[in-house]
N, C-alpha and C. Protein backbone atom coordinates (compact mmCIF):
# COMPACT_ATOMS: atom_id res chain seq x y z
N UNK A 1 113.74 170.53 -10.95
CA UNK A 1 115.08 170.74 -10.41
C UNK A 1 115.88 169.46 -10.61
N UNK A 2 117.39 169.59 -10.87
CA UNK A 2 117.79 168.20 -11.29
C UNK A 2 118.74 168.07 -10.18
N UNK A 3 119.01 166.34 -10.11
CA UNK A 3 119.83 166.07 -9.26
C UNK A 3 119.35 166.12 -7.45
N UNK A 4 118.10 166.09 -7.70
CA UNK A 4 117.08 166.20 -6.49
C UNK A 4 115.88 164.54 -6.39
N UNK A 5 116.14 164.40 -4.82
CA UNK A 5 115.98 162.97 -4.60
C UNK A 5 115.04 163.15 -3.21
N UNK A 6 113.79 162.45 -3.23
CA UNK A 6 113.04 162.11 -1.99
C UNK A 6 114.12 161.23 -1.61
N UNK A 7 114.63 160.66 -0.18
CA UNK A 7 115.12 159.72 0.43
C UNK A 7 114.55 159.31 1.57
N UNK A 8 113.56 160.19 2.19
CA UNK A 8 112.44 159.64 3.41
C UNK A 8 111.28 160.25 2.95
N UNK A 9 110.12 159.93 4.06
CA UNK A 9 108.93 160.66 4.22
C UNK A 9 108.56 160.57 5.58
N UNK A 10 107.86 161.26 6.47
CA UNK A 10 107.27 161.11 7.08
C UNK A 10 106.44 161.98 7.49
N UNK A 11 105.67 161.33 8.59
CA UNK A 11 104.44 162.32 9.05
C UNK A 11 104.59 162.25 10.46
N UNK A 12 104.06 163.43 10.80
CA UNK A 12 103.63 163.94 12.81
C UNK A 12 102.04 164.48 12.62
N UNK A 13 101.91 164.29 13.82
CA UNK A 13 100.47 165.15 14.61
C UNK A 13 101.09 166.54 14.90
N UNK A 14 99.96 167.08 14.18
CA UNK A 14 99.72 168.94 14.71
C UNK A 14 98.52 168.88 15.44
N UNK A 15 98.86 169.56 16.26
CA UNK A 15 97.54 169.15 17.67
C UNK A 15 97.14 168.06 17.46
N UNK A 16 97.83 166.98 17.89
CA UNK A 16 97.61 165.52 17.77
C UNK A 16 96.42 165.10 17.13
N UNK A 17 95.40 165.83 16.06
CA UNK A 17 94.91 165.29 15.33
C UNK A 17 94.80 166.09 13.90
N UNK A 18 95.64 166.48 13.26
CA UNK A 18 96.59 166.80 12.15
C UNK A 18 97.52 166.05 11.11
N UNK A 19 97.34 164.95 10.61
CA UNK A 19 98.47 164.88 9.72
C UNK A 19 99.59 165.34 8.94
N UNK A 20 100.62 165.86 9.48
CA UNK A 20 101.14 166.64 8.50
C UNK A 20 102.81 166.18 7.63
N UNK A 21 102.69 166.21 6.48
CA UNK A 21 104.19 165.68 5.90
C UNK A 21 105.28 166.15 5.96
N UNK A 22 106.45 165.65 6.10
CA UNK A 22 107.63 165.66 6.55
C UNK A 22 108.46 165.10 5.20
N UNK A 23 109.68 165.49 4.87
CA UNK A 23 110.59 165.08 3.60
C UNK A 23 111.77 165.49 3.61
N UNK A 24 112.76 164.22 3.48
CA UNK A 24 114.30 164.72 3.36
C UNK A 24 114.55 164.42 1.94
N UNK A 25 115.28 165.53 1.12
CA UNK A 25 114.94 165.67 0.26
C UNK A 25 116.95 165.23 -0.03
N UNK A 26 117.58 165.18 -1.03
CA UNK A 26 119.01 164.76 -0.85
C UNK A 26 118.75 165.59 -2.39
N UNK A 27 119.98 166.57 -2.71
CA UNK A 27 120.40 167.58 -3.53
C UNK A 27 121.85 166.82 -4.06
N UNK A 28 122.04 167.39 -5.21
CA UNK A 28 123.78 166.98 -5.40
C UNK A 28 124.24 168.02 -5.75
N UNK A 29 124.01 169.27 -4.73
CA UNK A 29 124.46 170.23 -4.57
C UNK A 29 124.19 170.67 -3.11
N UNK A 30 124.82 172.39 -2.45
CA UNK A 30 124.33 172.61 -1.69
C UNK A 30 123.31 174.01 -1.91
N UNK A 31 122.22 173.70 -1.92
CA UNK A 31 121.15 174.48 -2.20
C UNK A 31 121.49 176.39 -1.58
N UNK A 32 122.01 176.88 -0.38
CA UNK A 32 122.30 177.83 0.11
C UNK A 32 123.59 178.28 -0.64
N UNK A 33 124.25 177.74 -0.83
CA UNK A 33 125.54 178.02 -1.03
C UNK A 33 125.33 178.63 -2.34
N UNK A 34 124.68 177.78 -3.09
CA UNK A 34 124.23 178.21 -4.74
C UNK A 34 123.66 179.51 -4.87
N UNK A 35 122.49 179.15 -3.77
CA UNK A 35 122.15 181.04 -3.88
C UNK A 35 123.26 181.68 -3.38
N UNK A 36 123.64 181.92 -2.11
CA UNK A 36 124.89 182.58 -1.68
C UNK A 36 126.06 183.30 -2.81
N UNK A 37 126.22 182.13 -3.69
CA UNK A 37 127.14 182.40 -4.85
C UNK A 37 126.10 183.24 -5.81
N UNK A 38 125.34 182.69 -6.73
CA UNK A 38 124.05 183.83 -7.16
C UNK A 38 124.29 184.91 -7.19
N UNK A 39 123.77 184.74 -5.87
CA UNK A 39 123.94 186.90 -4.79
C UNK A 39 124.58 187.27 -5.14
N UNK A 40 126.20 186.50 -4.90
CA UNK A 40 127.80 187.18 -4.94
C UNK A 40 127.79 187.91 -3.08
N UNK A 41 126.92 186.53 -2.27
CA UNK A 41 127.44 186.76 -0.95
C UNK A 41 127.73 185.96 -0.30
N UNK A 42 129.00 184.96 -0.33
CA UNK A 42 129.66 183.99 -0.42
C UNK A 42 130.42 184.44 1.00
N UNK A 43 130.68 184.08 1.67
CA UNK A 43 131.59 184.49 2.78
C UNK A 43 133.10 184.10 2.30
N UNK A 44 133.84 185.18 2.68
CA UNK A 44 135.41 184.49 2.29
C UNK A 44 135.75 182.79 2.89
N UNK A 45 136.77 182.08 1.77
CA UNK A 45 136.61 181.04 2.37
C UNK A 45 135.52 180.22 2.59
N UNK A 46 133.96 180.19 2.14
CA UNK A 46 132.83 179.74 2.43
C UNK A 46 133.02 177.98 1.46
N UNK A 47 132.39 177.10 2.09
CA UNK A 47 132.21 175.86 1.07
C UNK A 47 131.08 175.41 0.95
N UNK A 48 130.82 174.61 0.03
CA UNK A 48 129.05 174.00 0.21
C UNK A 48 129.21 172.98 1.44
N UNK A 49 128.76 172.42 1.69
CA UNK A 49 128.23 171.37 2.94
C UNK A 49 127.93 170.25 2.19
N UNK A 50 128.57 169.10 1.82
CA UNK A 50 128.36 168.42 0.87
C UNK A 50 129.00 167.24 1.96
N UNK A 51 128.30 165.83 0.99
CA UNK A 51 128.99 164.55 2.00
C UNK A 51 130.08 164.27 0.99
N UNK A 52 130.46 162.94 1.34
CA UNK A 52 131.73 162.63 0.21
C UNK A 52 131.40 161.98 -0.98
N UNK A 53 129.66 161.92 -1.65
CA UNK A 53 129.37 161.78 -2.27
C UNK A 53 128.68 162.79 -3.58
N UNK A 54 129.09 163.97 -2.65
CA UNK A 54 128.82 165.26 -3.38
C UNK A 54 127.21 165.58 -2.62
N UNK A 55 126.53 165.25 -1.80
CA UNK A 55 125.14 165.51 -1.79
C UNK A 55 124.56 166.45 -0.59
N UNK A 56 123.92 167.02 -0.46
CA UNK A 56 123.19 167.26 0.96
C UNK A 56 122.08 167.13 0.65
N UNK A 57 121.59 167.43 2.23
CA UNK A 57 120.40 166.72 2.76
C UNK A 57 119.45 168.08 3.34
N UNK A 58 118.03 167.66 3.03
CA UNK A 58 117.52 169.36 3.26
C UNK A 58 116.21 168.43 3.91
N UNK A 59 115.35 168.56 4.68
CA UNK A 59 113.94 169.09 5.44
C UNK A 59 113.07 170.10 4.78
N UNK A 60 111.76 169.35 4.20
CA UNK A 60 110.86 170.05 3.92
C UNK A 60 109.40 169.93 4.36
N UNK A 61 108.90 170.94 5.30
CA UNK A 61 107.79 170.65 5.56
C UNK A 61 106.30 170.72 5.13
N UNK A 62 106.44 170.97 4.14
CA UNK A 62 105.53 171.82 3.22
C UNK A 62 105.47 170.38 1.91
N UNK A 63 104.08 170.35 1.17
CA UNK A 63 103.66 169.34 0.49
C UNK A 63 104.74 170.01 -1.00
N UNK A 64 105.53 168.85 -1.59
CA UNK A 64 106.32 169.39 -2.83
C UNK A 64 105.43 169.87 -4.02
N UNK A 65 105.91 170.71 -4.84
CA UNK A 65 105.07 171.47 -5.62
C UNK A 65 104.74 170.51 -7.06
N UNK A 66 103.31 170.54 -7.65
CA UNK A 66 103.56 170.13 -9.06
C UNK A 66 104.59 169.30 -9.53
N UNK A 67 105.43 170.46 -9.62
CA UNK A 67 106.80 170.28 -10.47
C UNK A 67 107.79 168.82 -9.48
N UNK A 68 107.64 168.95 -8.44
CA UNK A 68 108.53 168.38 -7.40
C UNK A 68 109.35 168.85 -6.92
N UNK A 69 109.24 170.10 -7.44
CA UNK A 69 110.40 170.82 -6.20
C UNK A 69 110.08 171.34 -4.92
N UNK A 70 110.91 171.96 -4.14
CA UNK A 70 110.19 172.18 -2.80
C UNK A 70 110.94 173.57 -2.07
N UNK A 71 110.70 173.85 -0.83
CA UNK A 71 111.47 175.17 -0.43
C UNK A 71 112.53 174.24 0.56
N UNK A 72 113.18 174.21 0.77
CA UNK A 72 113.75 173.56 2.36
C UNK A 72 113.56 174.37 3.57
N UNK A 73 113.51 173.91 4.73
CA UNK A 73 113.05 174.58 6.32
C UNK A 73 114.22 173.74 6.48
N UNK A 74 115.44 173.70 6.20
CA UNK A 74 116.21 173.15 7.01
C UNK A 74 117.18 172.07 6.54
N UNK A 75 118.78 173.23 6.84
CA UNK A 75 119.40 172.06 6.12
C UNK A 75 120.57 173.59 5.89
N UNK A 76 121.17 172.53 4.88
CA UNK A 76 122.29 171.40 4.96
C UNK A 76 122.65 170.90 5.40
N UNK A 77 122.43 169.12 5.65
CA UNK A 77 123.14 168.32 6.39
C UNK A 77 123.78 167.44 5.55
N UNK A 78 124.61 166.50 6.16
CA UNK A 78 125.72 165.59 5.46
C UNK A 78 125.08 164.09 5.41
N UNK A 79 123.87 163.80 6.41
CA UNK A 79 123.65 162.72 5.91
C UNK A 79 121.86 162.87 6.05
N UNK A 80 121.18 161.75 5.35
CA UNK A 80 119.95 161.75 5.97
C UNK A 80 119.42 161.44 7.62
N UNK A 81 120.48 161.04 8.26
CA UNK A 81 120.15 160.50 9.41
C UNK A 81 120.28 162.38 10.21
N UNK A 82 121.04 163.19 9.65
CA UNK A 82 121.22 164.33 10.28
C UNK A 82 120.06 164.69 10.17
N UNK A 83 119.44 164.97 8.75
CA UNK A 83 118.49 165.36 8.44
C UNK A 83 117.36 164.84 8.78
N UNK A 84 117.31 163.74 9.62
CA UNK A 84 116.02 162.94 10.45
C UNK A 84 116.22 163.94 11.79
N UNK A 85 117.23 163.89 12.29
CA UNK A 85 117.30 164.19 13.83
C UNK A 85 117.35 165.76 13.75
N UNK A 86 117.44 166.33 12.56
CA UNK A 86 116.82 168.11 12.42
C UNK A 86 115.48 168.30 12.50
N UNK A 87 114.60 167.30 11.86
CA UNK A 87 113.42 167.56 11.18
C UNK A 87 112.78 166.85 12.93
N UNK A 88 113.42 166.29 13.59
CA UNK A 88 112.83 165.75 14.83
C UNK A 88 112.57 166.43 15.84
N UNK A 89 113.79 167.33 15.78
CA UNK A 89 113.33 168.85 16.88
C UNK A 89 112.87 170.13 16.68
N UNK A 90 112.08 169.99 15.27
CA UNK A 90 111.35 171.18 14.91
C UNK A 90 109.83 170.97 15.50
N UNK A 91 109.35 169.85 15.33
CA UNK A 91 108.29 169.12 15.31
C UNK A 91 108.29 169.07 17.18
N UNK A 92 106.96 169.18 17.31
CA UNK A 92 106.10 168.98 18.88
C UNK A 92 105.87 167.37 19.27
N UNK A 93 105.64 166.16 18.39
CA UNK A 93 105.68 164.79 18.09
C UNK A 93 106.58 164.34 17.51
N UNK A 94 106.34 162.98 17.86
CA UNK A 94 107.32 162.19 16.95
C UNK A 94 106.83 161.90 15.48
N UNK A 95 108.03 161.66 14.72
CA UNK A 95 107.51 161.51 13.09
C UNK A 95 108.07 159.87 12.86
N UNK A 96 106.77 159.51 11.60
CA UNK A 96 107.12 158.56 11.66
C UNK A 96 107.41 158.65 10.16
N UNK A 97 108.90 157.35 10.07
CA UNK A 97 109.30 157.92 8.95
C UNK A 97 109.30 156.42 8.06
N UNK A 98 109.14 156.95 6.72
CA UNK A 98 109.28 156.15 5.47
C UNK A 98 110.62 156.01 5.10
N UNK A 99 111.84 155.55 4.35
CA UNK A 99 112.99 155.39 3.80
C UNK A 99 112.76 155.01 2.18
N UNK A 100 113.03 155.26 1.03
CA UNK A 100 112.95 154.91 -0.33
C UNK A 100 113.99 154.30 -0.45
């Protein structure tokens, strides 16, 4: 997938003895919207969710594939810090996070 960027990592406890990975992933697009348009089910008036750098920010909890792409659990946000404090209240622990 192009135009697709790790910008954190982190990990939490699943039943506090679990490791499990955490990833904000930064798009220079908005990933929903694209499908949305795709479909041709765009809401009137609908926009991508983009910062002023053109990018969003997606949550993935799931290990990235091969390829490096991934599904998102979450998202569109405008910055990574949104996308920290999304990925913080999905989760039962705290995550501890990496920055690239």
């Amino acid at each position: 997938m192009n135009g697709q960027e790790i910008v954190a990592t982190g990990s939490w406890l699943y039943a506090d003895i679990v490791l499990m990975p955490v990833f904000v992933v930064r798009l220079d697009y908005d990933f929903w919207y694209e499908v949305a348009q795709d479909e041709g089910t765009l809401a009137e008036g609908e926009e991508p969710i983009l910062d002023s750098a053109g990018h969003s920010y997606y949550v993935s909890f799931k290990a990235l594939r091969d390829d490096g792409s991934f599904w998102p659990d979450c998202g569109p946000h405008r910055s990574v810090d949104d996308a920290r404090i999304a990925a913080e209240s999905r989760v039962p622990s705290p995550i501890t996070w990496q920055f690239w």
